[in-house]
Protein backbone atom coordinates (compact mmCIF):
# COMPACT_ATOMS: atom_id res chain seq x y z
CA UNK A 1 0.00 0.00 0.00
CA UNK A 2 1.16 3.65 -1.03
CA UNK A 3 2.02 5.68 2.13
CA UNK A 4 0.28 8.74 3.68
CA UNK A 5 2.64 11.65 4.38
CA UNK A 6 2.17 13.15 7.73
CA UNK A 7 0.18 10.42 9.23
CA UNK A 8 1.55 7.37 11.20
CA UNK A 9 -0.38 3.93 10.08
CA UNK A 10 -1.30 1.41 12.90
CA UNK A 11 -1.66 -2.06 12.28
CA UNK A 12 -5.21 -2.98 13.68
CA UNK A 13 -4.96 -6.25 16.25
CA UNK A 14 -7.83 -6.21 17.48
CA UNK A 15 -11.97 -5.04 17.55
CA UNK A 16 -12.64 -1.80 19.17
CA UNK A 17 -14.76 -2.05 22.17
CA UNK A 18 -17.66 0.65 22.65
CA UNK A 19 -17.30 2.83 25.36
CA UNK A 20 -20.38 2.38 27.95
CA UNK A 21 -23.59 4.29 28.32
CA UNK A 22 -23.33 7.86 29.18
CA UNK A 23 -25.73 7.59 31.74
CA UNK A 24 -25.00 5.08 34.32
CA UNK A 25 -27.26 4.00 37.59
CA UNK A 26 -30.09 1.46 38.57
CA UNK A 27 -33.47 3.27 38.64
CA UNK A 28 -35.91 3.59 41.08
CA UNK A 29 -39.64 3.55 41.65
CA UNK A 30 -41.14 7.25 40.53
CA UNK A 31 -42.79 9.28 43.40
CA UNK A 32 -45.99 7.74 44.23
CA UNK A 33 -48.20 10.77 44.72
CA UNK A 34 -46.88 11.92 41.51
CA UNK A 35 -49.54 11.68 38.78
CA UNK A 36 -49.18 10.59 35.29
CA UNK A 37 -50.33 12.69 32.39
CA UNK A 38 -52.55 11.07 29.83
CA UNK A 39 -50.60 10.36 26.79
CA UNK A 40 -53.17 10.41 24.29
CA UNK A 41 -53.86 14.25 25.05
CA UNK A 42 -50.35 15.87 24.41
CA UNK A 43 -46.64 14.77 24.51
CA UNK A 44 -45.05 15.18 27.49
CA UNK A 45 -42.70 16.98 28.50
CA UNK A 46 -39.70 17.84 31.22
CA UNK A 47 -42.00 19.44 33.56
CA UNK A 48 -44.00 16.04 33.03
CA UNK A 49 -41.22 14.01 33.98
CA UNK A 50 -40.28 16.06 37.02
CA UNK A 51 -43.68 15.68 38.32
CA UNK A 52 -43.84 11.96 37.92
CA UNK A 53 -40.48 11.51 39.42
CA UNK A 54 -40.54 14.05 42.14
CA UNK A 55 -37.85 16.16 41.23
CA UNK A 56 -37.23 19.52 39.76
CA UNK A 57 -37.63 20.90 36.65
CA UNK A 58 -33.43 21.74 36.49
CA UNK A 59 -32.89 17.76 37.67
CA UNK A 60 -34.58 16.64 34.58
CA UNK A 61 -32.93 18.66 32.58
CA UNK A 62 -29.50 17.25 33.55
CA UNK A 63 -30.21 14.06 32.97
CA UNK A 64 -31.44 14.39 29.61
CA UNK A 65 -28.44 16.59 28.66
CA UNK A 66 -26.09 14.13 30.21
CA UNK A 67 -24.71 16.74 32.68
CA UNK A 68 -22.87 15.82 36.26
CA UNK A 69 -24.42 16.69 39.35
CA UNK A 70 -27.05 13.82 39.53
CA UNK A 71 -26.85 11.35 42.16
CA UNK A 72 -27.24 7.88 40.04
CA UNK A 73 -30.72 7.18 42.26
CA UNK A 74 -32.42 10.34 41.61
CA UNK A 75 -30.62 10.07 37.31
CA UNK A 76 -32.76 6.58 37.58
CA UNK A 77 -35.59 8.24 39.01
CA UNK A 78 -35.85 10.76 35.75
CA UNK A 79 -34.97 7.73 33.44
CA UNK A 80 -37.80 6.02 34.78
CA UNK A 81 -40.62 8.74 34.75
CA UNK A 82 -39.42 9.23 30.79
CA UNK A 83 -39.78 5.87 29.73
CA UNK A 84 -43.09 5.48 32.21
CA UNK A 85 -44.36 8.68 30.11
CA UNK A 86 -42.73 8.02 26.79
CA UNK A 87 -40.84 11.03 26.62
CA UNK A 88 -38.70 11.67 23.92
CA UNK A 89 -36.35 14.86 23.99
CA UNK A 90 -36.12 17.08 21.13
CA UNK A 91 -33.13 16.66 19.66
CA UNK A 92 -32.48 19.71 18.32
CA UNK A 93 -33.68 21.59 21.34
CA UNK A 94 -30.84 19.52 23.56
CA UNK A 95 -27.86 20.06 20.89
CA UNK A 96 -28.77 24.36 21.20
CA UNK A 97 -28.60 23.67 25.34
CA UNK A 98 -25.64 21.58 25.46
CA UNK A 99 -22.52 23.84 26.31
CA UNK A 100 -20.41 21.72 23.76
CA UNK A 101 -22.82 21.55 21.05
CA UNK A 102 -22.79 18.43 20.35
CA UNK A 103 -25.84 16.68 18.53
CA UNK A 104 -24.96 12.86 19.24
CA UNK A 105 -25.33 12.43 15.37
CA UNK A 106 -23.18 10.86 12.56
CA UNK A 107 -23.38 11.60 9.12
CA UNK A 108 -22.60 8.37 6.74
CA UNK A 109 -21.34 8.56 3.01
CA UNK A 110 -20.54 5.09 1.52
CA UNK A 111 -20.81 4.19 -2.21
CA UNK A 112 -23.55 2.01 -2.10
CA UNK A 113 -25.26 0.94 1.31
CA UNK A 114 -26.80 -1.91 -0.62
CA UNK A 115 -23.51 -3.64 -1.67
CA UNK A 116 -22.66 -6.30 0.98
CA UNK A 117 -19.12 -4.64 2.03
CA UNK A 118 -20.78 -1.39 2.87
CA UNK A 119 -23.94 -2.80 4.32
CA UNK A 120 -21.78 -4.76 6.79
CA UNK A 121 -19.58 -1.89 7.11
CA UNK A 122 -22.46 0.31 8.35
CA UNK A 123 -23.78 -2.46 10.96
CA UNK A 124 -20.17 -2.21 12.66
CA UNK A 125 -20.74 1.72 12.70
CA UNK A 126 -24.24 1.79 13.92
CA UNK A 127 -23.08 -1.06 16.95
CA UNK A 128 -20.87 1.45 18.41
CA UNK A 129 -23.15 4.57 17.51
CA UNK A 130 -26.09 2.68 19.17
CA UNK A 131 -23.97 2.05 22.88
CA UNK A 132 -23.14 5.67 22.84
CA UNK A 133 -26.46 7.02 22.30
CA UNK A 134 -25.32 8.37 18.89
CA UNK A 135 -28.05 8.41 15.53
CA UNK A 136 -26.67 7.46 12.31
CA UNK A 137 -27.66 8.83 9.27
CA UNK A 138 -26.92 7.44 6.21
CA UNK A 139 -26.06 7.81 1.76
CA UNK A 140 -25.01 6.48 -1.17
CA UNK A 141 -23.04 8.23 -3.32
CA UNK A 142 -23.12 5.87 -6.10
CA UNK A 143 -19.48 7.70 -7.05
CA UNK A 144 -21.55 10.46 -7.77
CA UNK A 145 -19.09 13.60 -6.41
CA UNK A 146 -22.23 15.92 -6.82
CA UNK A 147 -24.15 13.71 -5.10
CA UNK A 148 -21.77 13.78 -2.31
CA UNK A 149 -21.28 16.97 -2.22
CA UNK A 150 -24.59 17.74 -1.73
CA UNK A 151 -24.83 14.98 1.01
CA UNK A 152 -21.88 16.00 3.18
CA UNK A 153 -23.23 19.85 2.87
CA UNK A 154 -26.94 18.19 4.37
CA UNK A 155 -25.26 16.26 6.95
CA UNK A 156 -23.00 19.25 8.37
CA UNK A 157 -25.69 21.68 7.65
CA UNK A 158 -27.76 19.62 10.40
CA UNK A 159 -24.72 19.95 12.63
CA UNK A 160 -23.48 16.15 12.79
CA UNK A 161 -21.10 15.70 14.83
CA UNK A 162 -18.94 13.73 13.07
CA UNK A 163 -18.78 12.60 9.16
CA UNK A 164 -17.46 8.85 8.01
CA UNK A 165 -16.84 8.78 4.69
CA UNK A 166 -15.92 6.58 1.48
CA UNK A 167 -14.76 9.45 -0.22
CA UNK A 168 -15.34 9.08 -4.01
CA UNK A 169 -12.19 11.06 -5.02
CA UNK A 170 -8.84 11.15 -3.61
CA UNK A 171 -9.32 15.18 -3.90
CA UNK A 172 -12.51 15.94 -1.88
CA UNK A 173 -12.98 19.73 -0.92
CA UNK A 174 -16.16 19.57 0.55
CA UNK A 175 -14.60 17.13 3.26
CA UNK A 176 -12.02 19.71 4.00
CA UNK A 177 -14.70 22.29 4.15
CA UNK A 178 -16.36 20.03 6.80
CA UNK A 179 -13.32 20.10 8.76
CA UNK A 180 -12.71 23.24 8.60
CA UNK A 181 -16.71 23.95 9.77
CA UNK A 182 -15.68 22.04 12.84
CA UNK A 183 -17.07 18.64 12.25
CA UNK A 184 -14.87 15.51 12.91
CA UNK A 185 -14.04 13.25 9.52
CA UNK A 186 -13.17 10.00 9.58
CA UNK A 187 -12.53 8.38 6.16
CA UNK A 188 -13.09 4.30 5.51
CA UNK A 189 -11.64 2.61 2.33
CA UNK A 190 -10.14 5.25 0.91
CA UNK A 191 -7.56 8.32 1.72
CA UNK A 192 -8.22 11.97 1.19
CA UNK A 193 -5.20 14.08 -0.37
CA UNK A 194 -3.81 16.25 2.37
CA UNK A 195 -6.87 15.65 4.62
CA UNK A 196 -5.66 15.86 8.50
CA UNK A 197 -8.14 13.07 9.69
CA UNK A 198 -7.69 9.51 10.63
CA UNK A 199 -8.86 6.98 7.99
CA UNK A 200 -9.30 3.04 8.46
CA UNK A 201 -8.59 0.84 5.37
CA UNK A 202 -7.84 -2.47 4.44
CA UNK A 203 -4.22 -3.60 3.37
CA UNK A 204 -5.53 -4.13 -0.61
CA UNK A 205 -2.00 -4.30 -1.94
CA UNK A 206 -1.21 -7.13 0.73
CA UNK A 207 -4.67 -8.93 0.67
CA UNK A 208 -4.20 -9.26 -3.27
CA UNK A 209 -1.03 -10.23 -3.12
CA UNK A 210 -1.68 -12.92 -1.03
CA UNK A 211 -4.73 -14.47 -2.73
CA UNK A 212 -2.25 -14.36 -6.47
CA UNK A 213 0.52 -16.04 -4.49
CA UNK A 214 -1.85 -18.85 -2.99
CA UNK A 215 -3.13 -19.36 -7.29
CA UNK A 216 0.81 -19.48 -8.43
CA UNK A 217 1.59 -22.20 -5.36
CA UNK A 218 -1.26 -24.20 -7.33
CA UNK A 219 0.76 -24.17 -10.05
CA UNK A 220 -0.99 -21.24 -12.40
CA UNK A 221 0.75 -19.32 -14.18
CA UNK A 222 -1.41 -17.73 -16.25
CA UNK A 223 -3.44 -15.52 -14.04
CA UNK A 224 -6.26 -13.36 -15.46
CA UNK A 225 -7.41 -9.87 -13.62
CA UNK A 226 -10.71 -8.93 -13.44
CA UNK A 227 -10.74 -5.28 -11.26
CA UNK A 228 -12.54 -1.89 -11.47
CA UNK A 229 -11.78 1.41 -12.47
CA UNK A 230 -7.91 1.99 -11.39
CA UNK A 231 -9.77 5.71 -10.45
CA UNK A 232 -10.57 4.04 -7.36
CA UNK A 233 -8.30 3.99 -4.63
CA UNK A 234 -8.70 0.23 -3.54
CA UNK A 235 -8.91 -1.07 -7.06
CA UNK A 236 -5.01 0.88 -7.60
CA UNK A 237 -4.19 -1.30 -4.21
CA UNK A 238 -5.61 -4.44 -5.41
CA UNK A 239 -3.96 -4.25 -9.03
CA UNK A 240 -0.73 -3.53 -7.25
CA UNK A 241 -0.89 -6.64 -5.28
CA UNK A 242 -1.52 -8.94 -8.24
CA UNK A 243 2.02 -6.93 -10.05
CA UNK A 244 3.54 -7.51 -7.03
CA UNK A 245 3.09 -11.46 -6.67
CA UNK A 246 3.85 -12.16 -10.35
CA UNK A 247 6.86 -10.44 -10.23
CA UNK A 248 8.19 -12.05 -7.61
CA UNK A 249 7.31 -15.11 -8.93
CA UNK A 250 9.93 -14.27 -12.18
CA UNK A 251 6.20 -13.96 -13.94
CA UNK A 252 6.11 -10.80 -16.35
CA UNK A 253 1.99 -9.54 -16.35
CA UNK A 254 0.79 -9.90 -19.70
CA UNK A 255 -1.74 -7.16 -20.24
CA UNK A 256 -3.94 -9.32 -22.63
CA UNK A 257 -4.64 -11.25 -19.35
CA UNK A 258 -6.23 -7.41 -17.57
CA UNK A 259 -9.48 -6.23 -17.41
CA UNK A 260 -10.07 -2.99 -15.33
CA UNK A 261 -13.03 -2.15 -15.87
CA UNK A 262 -15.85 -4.20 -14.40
CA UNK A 263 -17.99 -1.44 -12.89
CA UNK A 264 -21.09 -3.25 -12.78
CA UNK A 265 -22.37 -6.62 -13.59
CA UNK A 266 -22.44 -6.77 -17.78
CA UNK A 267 -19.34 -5.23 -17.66
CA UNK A 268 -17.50 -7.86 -15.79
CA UNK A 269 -19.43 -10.60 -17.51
CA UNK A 270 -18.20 -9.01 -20.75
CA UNK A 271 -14.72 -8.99 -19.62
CA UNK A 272 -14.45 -12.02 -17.91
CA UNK A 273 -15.96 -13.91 -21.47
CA UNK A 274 -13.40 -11.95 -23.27
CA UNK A 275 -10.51 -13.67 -20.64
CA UNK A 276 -11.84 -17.24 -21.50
CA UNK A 277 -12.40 -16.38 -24.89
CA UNK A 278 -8.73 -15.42 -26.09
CA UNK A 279 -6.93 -18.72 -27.64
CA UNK A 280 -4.46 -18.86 -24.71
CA UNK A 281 -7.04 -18.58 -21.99
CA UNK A 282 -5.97 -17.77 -18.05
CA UNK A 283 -6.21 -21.33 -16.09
CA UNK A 284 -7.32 -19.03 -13.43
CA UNK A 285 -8.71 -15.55 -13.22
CA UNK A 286 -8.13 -13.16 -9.85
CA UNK A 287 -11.02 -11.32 -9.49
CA UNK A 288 -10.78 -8.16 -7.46
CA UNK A 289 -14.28 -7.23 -6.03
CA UNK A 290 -17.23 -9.40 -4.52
CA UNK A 291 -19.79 -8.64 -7.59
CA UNK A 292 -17.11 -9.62 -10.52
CA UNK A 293 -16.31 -12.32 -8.57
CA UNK A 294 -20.02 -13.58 -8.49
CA UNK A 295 -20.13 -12.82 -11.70
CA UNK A 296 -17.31 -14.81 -12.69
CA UNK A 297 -18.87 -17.72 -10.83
CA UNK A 298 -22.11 -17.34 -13.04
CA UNK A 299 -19.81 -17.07 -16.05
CA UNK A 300 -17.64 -20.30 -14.83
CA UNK A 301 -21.04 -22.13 -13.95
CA UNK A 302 -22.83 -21.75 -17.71
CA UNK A 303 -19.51 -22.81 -19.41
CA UNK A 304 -19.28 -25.72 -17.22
CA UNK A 305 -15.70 -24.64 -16.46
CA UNK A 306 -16.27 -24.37 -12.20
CA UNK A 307 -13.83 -27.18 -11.74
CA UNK A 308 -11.08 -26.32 -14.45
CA UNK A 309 -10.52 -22.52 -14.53
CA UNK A 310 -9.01 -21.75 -10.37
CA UNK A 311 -11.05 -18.89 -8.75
CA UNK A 312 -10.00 -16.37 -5.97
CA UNK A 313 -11.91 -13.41 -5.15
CA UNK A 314 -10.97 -10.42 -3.31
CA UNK A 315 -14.37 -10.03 -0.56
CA UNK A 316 -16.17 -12.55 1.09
CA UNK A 317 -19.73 -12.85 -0.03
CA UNK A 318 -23.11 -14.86 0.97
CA UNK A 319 -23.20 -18.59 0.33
CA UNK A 320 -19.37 -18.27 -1.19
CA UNK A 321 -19.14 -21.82 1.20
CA UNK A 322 -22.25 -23.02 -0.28
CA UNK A 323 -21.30 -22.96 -4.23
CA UNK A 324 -19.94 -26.07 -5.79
CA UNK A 325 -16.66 -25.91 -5.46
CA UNK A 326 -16.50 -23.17 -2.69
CA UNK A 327 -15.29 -19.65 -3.43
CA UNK A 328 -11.51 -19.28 -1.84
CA UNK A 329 -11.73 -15.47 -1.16
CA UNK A 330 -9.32 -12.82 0.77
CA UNK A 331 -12.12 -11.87 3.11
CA UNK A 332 -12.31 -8.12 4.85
CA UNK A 333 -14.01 -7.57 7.64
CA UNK A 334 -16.45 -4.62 6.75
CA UNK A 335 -17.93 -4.60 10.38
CA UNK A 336 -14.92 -4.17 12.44
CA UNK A 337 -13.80 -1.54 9.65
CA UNK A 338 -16.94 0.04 10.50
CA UNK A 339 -16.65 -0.32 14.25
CA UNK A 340 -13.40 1.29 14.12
CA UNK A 341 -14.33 4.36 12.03
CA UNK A 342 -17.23 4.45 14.78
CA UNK A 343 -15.08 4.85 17.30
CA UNK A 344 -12.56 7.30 16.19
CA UNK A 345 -15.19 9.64 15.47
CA UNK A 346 -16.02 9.35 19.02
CA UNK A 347 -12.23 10.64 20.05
CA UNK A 348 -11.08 13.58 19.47
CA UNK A 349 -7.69 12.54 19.50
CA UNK A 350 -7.48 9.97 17.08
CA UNK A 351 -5.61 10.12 14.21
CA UNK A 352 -3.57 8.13 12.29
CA UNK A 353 -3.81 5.53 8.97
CA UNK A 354 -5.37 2.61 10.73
CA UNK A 355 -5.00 -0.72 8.82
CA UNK A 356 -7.39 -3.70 8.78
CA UNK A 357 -5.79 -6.99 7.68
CA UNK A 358 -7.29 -9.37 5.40
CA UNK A 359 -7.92 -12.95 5.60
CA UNK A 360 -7.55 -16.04 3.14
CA UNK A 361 -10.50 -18.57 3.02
CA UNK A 362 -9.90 -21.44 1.16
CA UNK A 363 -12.74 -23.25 0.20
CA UNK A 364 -12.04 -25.23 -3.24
CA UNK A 365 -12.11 -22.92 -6.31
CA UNK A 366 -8.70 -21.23 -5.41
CA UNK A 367 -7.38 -24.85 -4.92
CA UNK A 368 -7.98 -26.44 -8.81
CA UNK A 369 -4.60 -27.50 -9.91
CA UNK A 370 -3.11 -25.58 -12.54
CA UNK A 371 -1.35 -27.18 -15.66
CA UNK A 372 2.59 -27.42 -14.01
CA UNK A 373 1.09 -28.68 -10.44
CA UNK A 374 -0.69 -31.10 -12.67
CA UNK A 375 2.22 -32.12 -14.94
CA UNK A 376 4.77 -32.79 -11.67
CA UNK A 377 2.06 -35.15 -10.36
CA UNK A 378 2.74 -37.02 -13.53
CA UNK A 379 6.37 -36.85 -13.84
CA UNK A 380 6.16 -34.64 -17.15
């Protein structure tokens, strides 16, 4: 992976562990000559709550706005009367009170929310949000930079508190224009030029590397690369990794044996065909994103070529261990990723490049002998 001037890059061990509730203490029984409002008439409010639980108006207050000075009895008292009422503050109403002005809000920009990676990757950032009292709100971008622009403008225009993003350029000025507004930014998958803010991604280069080295040991050596746009930050990473392992393998790439640009699903059927089409064919392709590598497995299936042409995919995906023969993938972990982002956003001190490693999971289609494995075994 390409390094980040300015910004030190920690190796990630293990998962982050959410910090604990903001408002701790067991509560107790509300006053019992206090009466209850009818909630069918109006919506309660603090006053409300201070009657039922016997306290002042200035009590209630605290508690809701998280502020010291609240024995934990009397905090569960006020907890207590709220939920017995079903009061709900008003969030905007508590951000303009708080002295730090914080909204307990995130604002969320990911390509596509309905794509496994980022789906999963927004679970792990919601689990930590969700612990800390913080709402997420959410986008695609679809790599649409006016469509994140516009987004990112939304989100700090409601005051978020902090924005994680999958920035669709390296060069993102709105981000820096968030920053400079005072909102945190934390960036996942992908680095911002020049942007002073932490940002967790996965080791591509490595996690590539490793799933083209675990083809050549199978005796491949014809290795065809199905990847997107090399615009993209991760696809530049995951293209670099395949160079790297053929090289060092005394391999030189043969760029009749690249396709870079399976953006969506025709497209990397298209190029994948083309791959298995040329009169020299690839005994196995690397395929650098979950949907090509689907694709590639519809592709292998309709040939009848799943148990001849090797397979390894770069992201896990859903029934990959249910297919016939398996999937062998480099699997990310798009929830801890997520959990991670999460939590920086949460500190004001961090900082830093932090990196997720990846994982090899053989499961059968990475492990189809390729033609010099197969002529050893016969003494050739």
């Amino acid at each position: 992976m390409g390094s980040l001037p300015g910004l030190p890059v920690e190796s990630v061990e293990g998962p982050p562990t959410p910090g604990p509730s903001s408002l701790p203490g067991s509560p107790s029984p509300p006053a019992p000559h206090a009466q209850v409002p009818s909630p069918s008439r109006r919506r309660p409010t603090l006053r409300d709550v201070a009657a039922v639980a016997g306290v002042s108006f200035k009590t209630v207050s605290r508690v809701v706005n998280g502020e010291p000075g609240v024995s934990p009895g009397v905090a569960g008292r006020v907890r207590e009367a709220a939920d017995q009422l079903g009061f709900r503050p008003n969030a905007a109403a508590t951000a303009l009170r708080r002295a730090d002005g914080r909204t307990a809000t995130f604002g969320v920009l990911l390509e596509d929310s309905g794509n496994p990676f980022f789906a999963s990757l927004l679970r792990g950032i919601e689990d930590v949000a969700r612990e800390r009292g913080v709402a997420v709100f959410s986008s695609s971008t679809d790599l649409d930079l006016d469509r994140e622009r516009d987004m990112a403008s939304a989100f700090t225009a409601r005051q978020v508190d902090a924005l994680i993003a999958a920035p669709t350029e390296s060069s993102a000025e709105h981000l820096h224009r968030a920053l400079a507004q005072g909102a945190r930014v934390v960036l996942v998958d992908r680095p911002v030029d020049g942007l002073d803010a932490p940002v967790v991604l996965v080791d591509n280069v490595s996690g590539a590397r490793t799933g083209v080295e675990h083809l050549l040991a199978q005796g491949h050596r014809r290795i065809g690369y199905v990847g997107r746009d090399p615009s993209i930050y991760t696809s530049r990473g995951r293209y670099a990794g395949y160079v790297e392992a053929l090289t060092a393998a005394g391999i030189v790439v043969d760029p009749a044996l690249v396709r870079r640009e399976g953006a969506t699903r025709s497209s990397a059927r298209a190029q994948v065909e083309e791959l298995l089409d040329l009169a020299d064919p690839p005994t196995a392709l690397f395929t650098a994103q979950d949907l090509i590598t689907m694709t590639a497995v519809s592709v292998l299936q309709h040939r009848g070529l799943s148990d001849r042409v090797a397979l390894v995919g770069f992201d896990d995906f859903e029934l990959a261990d249910l297919l016939q023969p398996g999937i062998t993938v480099v699997a990310q972990d798009p929830r801890r990723i997520g959990a991670l982002a999460a939590t920086l956003a949460l500190d004001p001190a961090g900082s830093g490049v932090h990196l997720v490693p990846t994982q090899l999971i053989a499961r059968g289609s990475g492990e189809i002998p390729g033609p010099s494995l197969i002529a050893g075994a016969r003494g050739d």
